[in-house]
Structure formats: C-alpha cells, structure tokens
PDB file of N, CA and C in Angstrom:
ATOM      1  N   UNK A   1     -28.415  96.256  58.892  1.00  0.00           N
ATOM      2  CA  UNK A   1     -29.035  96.340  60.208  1.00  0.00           C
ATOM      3  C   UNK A   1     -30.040  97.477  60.257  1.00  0.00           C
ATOM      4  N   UNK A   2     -29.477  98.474  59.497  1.00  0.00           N
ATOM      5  CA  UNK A   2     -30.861  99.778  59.749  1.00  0.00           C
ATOM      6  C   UNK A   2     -31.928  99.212  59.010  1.00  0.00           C
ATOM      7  N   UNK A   3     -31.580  98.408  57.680  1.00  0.00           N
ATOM      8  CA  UNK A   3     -32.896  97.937  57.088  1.00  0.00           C
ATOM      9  C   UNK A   3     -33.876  97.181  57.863  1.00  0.00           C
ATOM     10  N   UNK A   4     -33.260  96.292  59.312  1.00  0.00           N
ATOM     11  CA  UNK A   4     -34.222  95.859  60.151  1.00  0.00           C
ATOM     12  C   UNK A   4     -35.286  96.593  60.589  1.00  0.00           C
ATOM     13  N   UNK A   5     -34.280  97.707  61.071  1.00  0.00           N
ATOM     14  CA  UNK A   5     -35.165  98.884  62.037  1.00  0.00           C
ATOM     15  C   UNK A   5     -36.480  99.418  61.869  1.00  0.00           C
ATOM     16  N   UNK A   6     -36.023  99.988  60.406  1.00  0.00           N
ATOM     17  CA  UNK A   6     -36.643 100.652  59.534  1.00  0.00           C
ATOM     18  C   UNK A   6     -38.248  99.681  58.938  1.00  0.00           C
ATOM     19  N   UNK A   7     -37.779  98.190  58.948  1.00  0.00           N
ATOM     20  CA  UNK A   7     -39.133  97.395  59.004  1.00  0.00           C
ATOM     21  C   UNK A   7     -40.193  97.364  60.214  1.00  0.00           C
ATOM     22  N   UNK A   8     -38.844  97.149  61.211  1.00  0.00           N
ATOM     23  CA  UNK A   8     -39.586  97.139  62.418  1.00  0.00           C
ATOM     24  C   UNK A   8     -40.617  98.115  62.674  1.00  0.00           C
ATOM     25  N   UNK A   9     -40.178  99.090  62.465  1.00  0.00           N
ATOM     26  CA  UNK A   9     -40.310 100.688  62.660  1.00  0.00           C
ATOM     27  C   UNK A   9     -42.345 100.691  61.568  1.00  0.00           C
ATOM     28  N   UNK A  10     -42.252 100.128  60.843  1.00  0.00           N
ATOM     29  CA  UNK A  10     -42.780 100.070  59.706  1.00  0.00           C
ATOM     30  C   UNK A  10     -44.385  98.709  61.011  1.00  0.00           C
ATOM     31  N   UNK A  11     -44.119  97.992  61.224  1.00  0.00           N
ATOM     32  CA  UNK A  11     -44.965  96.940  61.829  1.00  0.00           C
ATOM     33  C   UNK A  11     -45.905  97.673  62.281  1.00  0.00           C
ATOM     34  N   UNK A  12     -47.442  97.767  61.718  1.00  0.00           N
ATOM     35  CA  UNK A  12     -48.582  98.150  62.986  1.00  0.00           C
ATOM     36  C   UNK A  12     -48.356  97.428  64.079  1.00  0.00           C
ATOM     37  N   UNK A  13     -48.662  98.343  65.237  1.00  0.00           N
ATOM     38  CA  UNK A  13     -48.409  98.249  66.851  1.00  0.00           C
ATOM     39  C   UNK A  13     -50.176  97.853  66.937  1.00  0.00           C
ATOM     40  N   UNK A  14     -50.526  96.699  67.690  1.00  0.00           N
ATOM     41  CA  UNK A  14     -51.828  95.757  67.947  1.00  0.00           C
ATOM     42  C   UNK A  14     -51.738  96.837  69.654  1.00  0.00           C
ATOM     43  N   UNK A  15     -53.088  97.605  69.456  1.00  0.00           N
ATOM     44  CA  UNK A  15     -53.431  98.315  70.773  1.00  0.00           C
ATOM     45  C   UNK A  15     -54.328  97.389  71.864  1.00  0.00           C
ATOM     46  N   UNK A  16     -54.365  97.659  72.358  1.00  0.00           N
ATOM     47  CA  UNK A  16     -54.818  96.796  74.053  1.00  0.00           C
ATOM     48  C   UNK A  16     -56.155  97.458  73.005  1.00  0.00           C
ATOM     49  N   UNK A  17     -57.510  96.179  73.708  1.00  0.00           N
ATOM     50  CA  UNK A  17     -58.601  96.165  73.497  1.00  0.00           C
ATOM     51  C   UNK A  17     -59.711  96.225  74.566  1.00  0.00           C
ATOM     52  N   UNK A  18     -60.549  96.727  74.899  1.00  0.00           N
ATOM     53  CA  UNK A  18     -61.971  96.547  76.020  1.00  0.00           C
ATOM     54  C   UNK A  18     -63.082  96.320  75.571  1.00  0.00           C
ATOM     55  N   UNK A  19     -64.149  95.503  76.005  1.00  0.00           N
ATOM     56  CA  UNK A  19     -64.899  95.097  75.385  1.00  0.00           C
ATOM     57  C   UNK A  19     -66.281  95.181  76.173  1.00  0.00           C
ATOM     58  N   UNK A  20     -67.269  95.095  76.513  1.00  0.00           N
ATOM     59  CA  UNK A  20     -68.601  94.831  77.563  1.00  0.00           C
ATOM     60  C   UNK A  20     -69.158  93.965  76.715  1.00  0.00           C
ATOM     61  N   UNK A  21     -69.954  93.234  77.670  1.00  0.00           N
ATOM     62  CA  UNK A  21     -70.513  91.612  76.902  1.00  0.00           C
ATOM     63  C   UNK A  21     -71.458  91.275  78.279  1.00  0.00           C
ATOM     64  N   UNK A  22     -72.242  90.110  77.519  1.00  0.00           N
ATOM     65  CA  UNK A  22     -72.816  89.644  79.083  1.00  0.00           C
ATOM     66  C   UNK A  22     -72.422  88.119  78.607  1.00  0.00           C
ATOM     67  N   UNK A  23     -71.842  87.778  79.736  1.00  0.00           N
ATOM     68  CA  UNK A  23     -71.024  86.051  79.970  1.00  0.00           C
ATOM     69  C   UNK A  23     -72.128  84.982  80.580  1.00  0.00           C
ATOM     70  N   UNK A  24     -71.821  83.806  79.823  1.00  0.00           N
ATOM     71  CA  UNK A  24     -72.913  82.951  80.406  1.00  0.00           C
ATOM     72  C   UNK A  24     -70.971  81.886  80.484  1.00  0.00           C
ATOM     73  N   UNK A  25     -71.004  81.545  81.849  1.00  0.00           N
ATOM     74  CA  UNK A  25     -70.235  80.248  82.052  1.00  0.00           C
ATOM     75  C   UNK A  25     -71.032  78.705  82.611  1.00  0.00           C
ATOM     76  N   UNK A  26     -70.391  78.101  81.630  1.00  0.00           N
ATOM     77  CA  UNK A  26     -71.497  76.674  81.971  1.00  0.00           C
ATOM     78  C   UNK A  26     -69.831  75.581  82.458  1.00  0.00           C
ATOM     79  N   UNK A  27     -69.734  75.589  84.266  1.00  0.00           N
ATOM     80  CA  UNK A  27     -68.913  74.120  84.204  1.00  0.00           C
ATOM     81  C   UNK A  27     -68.992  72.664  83.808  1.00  0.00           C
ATOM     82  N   UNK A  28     -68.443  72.225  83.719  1.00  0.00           N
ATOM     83  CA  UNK A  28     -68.360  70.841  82.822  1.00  0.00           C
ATOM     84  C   UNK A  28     -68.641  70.077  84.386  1.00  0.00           C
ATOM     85  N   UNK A  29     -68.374  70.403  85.356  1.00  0.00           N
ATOM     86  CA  UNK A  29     -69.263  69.676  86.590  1.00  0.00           C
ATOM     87  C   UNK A  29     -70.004  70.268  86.344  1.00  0.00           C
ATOM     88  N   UNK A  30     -70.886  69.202  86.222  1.00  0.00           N
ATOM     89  CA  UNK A  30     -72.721  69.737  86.180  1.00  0.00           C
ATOM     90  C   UNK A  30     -73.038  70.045  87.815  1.00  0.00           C
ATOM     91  N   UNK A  31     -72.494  69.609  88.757  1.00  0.00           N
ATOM     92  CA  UNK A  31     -72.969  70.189  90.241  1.00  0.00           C
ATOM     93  C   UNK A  31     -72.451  71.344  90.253  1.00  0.00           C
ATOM     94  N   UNK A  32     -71.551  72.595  89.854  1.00  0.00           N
ATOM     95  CA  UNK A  32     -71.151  73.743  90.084  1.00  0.00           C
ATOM     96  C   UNK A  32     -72.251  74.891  88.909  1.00  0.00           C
ATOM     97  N   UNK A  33     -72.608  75.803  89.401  1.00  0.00           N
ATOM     98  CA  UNK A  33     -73.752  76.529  89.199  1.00  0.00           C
ATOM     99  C   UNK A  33     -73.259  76.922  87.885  1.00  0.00           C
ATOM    100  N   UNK A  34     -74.367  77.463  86.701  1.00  0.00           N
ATOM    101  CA  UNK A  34     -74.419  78.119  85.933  1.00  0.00           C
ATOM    102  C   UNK A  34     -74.084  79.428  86.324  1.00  0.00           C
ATOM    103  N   UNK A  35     -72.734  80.187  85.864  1.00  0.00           N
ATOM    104  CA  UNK A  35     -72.851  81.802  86.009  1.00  0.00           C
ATOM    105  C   UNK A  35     -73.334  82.466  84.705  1.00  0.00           C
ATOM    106  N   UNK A  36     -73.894  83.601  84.991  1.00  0.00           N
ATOM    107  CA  UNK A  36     -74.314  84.332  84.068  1.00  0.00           C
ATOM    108  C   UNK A  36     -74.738  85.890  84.526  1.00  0.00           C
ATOM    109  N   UNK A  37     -73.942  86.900  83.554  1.00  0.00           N
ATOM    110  CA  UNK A  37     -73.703  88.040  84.286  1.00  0.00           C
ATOM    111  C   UNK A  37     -73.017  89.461  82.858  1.00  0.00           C
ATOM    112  N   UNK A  38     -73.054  90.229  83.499  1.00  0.00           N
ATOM    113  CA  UNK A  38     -71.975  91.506  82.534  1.00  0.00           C
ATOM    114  C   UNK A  38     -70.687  91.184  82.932  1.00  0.00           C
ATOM    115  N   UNK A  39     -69.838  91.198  82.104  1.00  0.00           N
ATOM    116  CA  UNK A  39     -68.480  91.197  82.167  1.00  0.00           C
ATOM    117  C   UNK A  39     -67.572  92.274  81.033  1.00  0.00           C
ATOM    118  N   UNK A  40     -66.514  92.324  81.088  1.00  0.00           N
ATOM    119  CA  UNK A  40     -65.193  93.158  80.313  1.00  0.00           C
ATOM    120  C   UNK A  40     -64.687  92.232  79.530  1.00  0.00           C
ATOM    121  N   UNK A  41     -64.319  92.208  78.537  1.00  0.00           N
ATOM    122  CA  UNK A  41     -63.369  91.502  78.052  1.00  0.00           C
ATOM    123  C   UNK A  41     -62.267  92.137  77.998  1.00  0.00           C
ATOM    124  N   UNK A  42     -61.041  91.567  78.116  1.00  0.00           N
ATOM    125  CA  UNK A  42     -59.916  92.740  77.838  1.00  0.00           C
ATOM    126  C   UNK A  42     -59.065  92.029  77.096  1.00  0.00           C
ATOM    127  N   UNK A  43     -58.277  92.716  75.890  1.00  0.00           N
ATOM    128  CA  UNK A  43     -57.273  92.059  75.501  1.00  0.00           C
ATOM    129  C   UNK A  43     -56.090  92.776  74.974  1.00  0.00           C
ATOM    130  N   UNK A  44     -54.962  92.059  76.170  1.00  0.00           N
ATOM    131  CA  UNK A  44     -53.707  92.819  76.153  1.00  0.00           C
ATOM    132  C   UNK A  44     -52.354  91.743  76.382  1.00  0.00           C
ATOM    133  N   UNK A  45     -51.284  92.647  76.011  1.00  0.00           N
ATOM    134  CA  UNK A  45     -50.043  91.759  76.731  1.00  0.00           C
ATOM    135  C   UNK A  45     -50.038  90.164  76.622  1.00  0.00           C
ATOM    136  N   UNK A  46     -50.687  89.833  74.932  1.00  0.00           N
ATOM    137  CA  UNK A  46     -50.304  88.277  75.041  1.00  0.00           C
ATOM    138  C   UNK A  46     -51.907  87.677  75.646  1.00  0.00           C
ATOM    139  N   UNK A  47     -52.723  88.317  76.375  1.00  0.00           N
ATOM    140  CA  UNK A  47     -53.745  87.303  76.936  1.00  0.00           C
ATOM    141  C   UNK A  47     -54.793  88.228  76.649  1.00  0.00           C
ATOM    142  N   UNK A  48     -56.275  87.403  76.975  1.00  0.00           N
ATOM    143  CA  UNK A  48     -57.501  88.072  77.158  1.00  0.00           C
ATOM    144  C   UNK A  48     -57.932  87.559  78.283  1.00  0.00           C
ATOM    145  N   UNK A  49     -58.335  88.683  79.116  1.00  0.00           N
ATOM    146  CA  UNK A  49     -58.983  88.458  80.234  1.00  0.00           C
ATOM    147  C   UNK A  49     -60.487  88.426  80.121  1.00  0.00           C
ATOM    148  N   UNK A  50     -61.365  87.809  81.148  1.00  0.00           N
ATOM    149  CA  UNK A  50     -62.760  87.895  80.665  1.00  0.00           C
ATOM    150  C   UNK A  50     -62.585  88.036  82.766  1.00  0.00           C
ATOM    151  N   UNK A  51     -63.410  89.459  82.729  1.00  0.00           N
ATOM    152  CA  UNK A  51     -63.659  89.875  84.124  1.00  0.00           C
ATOM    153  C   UNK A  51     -65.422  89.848  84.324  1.00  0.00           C
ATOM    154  N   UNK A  52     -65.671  88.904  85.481  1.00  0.00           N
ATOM    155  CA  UNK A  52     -66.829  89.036  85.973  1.00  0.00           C
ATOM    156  C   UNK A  52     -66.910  89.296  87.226  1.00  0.00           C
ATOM    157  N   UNK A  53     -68.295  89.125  87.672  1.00  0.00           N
ATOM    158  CA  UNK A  53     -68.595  89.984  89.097  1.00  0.00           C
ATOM    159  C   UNK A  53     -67.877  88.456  89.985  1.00  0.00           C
ATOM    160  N   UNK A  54     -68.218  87.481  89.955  1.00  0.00           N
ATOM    161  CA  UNK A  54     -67.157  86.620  90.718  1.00  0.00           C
ATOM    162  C   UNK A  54     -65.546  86.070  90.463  1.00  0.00           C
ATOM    163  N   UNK A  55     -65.417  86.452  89.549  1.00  0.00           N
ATOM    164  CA  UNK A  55     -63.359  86.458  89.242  1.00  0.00           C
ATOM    165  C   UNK A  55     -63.577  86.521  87.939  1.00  0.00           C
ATOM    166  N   UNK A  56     -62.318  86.590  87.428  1.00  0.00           N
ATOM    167  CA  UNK A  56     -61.824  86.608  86.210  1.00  0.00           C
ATOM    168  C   UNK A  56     -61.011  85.511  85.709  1.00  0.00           C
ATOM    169  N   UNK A  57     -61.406  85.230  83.885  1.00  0.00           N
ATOM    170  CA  UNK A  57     -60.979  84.049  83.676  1.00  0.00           C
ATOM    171  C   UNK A  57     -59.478  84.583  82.796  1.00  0.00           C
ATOM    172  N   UNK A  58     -58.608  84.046  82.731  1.00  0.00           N
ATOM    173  CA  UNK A  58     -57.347  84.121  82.060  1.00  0.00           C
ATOM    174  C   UNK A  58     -57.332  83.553  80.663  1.00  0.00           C
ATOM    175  N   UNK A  59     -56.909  83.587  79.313  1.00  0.00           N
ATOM    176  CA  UNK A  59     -56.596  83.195  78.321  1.00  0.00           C
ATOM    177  C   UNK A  59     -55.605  83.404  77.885  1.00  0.00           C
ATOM    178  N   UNK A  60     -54.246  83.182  78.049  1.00  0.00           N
ATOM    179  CA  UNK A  60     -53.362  83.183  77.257  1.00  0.00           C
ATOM    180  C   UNK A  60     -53.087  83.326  75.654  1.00  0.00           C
ATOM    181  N   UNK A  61     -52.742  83.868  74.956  1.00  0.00           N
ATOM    182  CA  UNK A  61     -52.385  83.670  73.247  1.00  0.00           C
ATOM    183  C   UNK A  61     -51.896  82.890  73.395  1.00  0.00           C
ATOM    184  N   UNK A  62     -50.702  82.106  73.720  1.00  0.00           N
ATOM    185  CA  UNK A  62     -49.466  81.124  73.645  1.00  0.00           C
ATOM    186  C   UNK A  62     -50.486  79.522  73.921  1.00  0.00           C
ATOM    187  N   UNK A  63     -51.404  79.659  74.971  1.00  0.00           N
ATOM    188  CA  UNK A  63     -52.213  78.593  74.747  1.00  0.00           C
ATOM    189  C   UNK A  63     -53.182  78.392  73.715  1.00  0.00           C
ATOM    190  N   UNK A  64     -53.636  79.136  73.323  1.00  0.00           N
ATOM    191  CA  UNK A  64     -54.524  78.852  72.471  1.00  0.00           C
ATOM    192  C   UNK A  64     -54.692  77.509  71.640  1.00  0.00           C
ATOM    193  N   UNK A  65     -55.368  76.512  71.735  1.00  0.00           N
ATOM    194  CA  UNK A  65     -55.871  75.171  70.756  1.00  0.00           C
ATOM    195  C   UNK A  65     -54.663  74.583  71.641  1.00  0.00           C
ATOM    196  N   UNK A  66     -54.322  74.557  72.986  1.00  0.00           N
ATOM    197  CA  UNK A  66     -53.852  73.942  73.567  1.00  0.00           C
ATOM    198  C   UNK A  66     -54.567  73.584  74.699  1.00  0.00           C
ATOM    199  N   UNK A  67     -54.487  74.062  75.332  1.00  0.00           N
ATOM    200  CA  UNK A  67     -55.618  74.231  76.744  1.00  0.00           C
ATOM    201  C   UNK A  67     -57.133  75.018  76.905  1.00  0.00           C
ATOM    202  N   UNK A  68     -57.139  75.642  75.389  1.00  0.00           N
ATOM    203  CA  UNK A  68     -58.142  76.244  75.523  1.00  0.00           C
ATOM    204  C   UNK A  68     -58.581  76.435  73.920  1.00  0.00           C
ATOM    205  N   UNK A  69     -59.706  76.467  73.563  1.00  0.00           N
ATOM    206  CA  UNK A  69     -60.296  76.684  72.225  1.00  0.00           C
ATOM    207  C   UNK A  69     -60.841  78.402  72.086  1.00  0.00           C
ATOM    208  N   UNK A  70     -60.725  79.182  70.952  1.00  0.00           N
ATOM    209  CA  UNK A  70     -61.468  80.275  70.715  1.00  0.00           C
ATOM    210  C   UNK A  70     -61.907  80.036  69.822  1.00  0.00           C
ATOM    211  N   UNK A  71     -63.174  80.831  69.428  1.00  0.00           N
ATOM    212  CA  UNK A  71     -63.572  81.085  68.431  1.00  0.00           C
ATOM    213  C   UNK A  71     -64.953  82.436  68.511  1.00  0.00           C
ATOM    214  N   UNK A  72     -64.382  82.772  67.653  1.00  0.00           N
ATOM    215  CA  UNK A  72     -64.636  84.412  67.866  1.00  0.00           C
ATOM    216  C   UNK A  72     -66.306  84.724  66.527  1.00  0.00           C
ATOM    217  N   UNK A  73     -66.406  85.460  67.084  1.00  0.00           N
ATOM    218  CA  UNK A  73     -68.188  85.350  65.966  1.00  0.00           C
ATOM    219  C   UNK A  73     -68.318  87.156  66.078  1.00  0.00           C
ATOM    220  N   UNK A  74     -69.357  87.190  64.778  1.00  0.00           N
ATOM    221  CA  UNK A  74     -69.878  88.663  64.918  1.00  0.00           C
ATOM    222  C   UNK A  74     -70.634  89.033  65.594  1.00  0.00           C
ATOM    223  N   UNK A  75     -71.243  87.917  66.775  1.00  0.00           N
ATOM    224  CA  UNK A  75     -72.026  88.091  67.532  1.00  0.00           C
ATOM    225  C   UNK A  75     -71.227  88.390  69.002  1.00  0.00           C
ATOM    226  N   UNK A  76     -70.030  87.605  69.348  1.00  0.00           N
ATOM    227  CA  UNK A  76     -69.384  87.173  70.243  1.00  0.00           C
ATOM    228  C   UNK A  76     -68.139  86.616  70.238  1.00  0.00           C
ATOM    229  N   UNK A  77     -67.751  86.304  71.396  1.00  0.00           N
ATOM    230  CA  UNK A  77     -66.756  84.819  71.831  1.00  0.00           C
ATOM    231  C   UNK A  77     -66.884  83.868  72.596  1.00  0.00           C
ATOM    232  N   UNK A  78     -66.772  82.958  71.674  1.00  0.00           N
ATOM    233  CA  UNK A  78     -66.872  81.164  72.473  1.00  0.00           C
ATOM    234  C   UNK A  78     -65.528  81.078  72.825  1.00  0.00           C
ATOM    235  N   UNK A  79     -65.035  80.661  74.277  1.00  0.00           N
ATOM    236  CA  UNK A  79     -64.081  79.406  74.806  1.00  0.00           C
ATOM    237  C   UNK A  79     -64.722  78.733  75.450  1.00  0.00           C
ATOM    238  N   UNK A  80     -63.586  77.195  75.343  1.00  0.00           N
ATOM    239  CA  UNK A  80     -63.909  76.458  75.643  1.00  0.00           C
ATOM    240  C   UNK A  80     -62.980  75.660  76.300  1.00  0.00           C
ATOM    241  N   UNK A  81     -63.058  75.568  77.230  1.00  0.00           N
ATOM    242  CA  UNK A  81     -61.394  74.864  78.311  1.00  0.00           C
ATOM    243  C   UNK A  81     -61.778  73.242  78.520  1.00  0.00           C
ATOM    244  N   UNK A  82     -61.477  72.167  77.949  1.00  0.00           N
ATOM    245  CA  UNK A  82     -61.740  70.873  78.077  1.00  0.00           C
ATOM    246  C   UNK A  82     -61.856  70.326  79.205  1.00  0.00           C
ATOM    247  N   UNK A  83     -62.915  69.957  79.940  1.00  0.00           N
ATOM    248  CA  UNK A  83     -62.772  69.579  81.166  1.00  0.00           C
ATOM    249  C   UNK A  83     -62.967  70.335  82.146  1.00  0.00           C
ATOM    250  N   UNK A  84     -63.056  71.818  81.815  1.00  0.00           N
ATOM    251  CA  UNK A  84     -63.162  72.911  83.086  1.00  0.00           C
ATOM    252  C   UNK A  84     -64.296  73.495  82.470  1.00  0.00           C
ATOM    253  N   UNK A  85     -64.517  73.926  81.823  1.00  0.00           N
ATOM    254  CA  UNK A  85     -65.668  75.364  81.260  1.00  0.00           C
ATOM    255  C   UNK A  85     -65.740  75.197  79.807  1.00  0.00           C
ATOM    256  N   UNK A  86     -67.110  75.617  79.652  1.00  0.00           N
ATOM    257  CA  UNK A  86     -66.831  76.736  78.654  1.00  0.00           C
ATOM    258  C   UNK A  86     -67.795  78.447  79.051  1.00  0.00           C
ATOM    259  N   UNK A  87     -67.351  79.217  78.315  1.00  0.00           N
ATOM    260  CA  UNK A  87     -67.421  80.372  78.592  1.00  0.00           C
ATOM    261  C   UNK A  87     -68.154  81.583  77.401  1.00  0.00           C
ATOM    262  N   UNK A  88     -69.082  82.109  77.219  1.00  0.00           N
ATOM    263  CA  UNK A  88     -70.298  82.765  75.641  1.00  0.00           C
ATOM    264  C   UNK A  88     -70.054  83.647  76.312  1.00  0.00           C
ATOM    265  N   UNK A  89     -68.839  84.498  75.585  1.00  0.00           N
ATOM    266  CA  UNK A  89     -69.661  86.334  75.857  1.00  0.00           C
ATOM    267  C   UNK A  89     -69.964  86.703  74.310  1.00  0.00           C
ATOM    268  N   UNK A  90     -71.284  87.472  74.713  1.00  0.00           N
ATOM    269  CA  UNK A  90     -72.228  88.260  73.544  1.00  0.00           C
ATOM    270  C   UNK A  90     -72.619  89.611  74.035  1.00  0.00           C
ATOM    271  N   UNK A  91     -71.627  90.439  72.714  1.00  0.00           N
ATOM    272  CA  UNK A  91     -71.601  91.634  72.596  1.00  0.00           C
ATOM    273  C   UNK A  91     -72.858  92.710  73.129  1.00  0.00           C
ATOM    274  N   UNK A  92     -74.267  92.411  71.985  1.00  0.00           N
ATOM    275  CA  UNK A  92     -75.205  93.188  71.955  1.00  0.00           C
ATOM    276  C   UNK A  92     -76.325  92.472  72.723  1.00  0.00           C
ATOM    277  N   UNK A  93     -76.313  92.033  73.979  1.00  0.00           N
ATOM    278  CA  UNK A  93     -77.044  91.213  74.349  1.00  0.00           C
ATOM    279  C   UNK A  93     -78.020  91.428  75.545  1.00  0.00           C
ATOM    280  N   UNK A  94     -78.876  91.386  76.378  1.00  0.00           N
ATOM    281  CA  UNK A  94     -79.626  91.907  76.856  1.00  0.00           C
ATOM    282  C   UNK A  94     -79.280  91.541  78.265  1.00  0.00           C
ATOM    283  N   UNK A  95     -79.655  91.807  79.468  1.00  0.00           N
ATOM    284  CA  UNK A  95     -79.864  90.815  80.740  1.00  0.00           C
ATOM    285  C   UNK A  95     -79.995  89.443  80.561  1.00  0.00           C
ATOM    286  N   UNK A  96     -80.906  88.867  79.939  1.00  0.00           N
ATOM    287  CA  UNK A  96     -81.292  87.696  79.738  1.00  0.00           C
ATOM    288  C   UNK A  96     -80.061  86.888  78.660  1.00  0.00           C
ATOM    289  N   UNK A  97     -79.567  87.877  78.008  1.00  0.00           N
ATOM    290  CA  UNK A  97     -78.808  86.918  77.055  1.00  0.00           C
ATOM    291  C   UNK A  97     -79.090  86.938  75.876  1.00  0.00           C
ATOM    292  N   UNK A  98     -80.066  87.554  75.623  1.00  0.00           N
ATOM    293  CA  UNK A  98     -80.694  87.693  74.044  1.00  0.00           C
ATOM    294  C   UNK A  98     -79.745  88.486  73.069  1.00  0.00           C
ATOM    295  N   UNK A  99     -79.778  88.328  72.219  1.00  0.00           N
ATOM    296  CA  UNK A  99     -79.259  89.657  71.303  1.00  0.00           C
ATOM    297  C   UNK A  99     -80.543  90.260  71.169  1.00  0.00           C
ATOM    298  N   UNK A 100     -80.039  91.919  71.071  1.00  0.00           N
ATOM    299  CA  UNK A 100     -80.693  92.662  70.669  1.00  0.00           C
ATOM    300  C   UNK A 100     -80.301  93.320  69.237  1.00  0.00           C
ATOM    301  N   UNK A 101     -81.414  92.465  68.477  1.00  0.00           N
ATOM    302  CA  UNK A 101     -81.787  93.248  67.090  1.00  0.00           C
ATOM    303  C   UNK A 101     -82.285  94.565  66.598  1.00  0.00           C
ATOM    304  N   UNK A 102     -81.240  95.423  66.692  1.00  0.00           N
ATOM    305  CA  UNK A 102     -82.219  97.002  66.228  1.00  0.00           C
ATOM    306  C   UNK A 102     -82.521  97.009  64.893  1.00  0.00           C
ATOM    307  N   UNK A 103     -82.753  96.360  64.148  1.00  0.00           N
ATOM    308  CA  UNK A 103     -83.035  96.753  62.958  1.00  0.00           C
ATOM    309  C   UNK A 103     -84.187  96.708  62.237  1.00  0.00           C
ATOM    310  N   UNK A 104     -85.092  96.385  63.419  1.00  0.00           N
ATOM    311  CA  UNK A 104     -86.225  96.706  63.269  1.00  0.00           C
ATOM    312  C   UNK A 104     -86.907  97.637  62.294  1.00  0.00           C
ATOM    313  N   UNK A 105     -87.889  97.916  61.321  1.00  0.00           N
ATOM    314  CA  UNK A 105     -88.273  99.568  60.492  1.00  0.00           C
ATOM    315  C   UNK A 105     -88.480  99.958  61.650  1.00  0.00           C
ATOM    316  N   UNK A 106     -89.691  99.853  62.635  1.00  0.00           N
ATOM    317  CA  UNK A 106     -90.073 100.917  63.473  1.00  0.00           C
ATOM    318  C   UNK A 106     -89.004 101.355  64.963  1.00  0.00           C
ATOM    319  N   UNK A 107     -87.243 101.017  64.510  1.00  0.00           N
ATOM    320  CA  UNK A 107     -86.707 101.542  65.545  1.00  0.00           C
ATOM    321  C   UNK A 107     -87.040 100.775  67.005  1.00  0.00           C
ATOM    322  N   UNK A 108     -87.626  99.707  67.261  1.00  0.00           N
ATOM    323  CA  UNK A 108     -87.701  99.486  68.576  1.00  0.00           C
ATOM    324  C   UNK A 108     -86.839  98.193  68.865  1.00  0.00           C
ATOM    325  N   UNK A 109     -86.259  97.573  69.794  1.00  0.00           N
ATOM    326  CA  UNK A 109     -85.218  96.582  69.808  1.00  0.00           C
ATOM    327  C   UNK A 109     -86.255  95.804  69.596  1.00  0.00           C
ATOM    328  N   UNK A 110     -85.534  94.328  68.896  1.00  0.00           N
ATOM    329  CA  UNK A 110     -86.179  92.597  68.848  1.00  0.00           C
ATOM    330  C   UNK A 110     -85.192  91.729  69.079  1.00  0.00           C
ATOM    331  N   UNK A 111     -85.381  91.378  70.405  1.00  0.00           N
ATOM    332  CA  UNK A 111     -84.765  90.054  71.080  1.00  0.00           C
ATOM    333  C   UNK A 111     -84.799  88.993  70.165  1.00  0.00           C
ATOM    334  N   UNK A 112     -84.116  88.501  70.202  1.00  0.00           N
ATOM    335  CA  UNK A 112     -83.955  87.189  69.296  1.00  0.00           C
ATOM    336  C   UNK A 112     -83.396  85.711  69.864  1.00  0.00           C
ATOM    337  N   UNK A 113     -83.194  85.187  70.130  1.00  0.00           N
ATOM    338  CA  UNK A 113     -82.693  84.189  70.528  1.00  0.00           C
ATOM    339  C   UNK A 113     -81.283  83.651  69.219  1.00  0.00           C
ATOM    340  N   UNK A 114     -79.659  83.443  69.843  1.00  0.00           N
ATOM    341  CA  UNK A 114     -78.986  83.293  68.736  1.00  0.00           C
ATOM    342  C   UNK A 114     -78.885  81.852  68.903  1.00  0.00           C
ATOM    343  N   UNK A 115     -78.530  81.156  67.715  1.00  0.00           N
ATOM    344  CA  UNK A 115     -78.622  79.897  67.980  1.00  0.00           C
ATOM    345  C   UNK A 115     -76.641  79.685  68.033  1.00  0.00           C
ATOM    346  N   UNK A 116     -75.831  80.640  67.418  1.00  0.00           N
ATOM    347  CA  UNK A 116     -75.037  80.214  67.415  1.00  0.00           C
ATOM    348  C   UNK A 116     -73.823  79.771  68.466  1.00  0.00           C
ATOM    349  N   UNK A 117     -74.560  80.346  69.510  1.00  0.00           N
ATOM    350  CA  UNK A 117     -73.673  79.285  70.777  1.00  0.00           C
ATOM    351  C   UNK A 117     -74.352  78.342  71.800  1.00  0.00           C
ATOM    352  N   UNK A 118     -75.382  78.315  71.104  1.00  0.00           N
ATOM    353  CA  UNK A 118     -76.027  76.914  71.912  1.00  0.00           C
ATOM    354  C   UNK A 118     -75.720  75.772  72.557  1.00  0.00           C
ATOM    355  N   UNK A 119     -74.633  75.688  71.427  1.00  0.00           N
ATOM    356  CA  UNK A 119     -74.125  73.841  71.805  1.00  0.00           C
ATOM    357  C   UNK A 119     -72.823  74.082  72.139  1.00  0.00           C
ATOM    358  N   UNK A 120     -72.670  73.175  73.034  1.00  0.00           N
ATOM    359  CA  UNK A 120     -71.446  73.385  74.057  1.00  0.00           C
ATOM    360  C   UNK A 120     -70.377  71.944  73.274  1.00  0.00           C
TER     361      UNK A 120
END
C-alpha cells in the first residue's frame, strides 16, 4: 500500500491554465450572428472554459469526441459542437483575426491570413 502512495506521490500535478485569444464563433443557424471578439481560455477542473464578452462556452474533458470535437494547433483551438457551433480561438491574432507574424528581418508585425481554420 505505501508503494501506491509513493507513486501517487511521484504523478506530475496538471496546473490550471489561462490563455487570451481572439474567438470567432460561427452558429450552425445561419440566422444567429457571427460573434467575434477577445476572449480567455481557461483550463481547469476537468473542463475548458472559453469566456467572451457575451457568455461563456463550457467544454467538458469527459465529453470530448462526444458532444464536442477539439483540436488544438500551434496557432490555436478549433471546437466544434455538431449542430450548435463551432468555435476558432487564435492565440497571436490581431482585432481582425489575423495572425500576427513577427518574424519579419525588419522587426515590424505581418498579418497573414491562416488558412488553417477556415473550413468549418
């Protein structure tokens, strides 16, 4: 039994995460508006929250590829809720949504357009 402990004891502890992003939500009713905005991502306690200026969306871990799709990029995160939403937050991204490329030689940002969450 101490040999449990002693593993247990041993397990990296997964710390709560925060994130800033700017969220583009597109509903799957095409009559309910495009949002698009800064948001938090947070991820704790089993779920990730994605907080915007009009509510916050819920994600469960336990659902995951059940009710809801992730997929996570070096740019961002795609979900995708079948029938309700889907949801692009991108990390380094501008007002508009662009990524911003610093890697410019002369140091100045270059917007780019990403293609990788285009398609819904």
């Amino acid at each position: 039994m101490a040999s449990a402990y002693a593993l247990l004891a041993a397990l990296p502890v997964m710390a709560d995460s925060k994130k800033k992003a700017f969220c583009t939500v597109v509903p799957h009713d095409y009559r309910r508006p495009i949002q698009r905005g800064h948001c938090i991502i947070n991820s704790a306690n089993g779920k990730t929250i994605v907080r915007m200026q009009d509510g916050d969306y819920v994600f469960p871990d336990h659902q995951r590829n059940k009710s809801y799709h992730r997929h996570d990029r070096d740019e961002g995160i795609w979900f995708h809720s079948p029938d309700k939403f889907s949801l692009v937050a991108r990390w380094n991204a501008g007002s508009d949504g662009c990524i911003v490329d610093k890697s410019w030689s002369e140091g100045r940002p270059v917007l780019k357009k990403s293609a990788v969450f285009t398609s819904f």
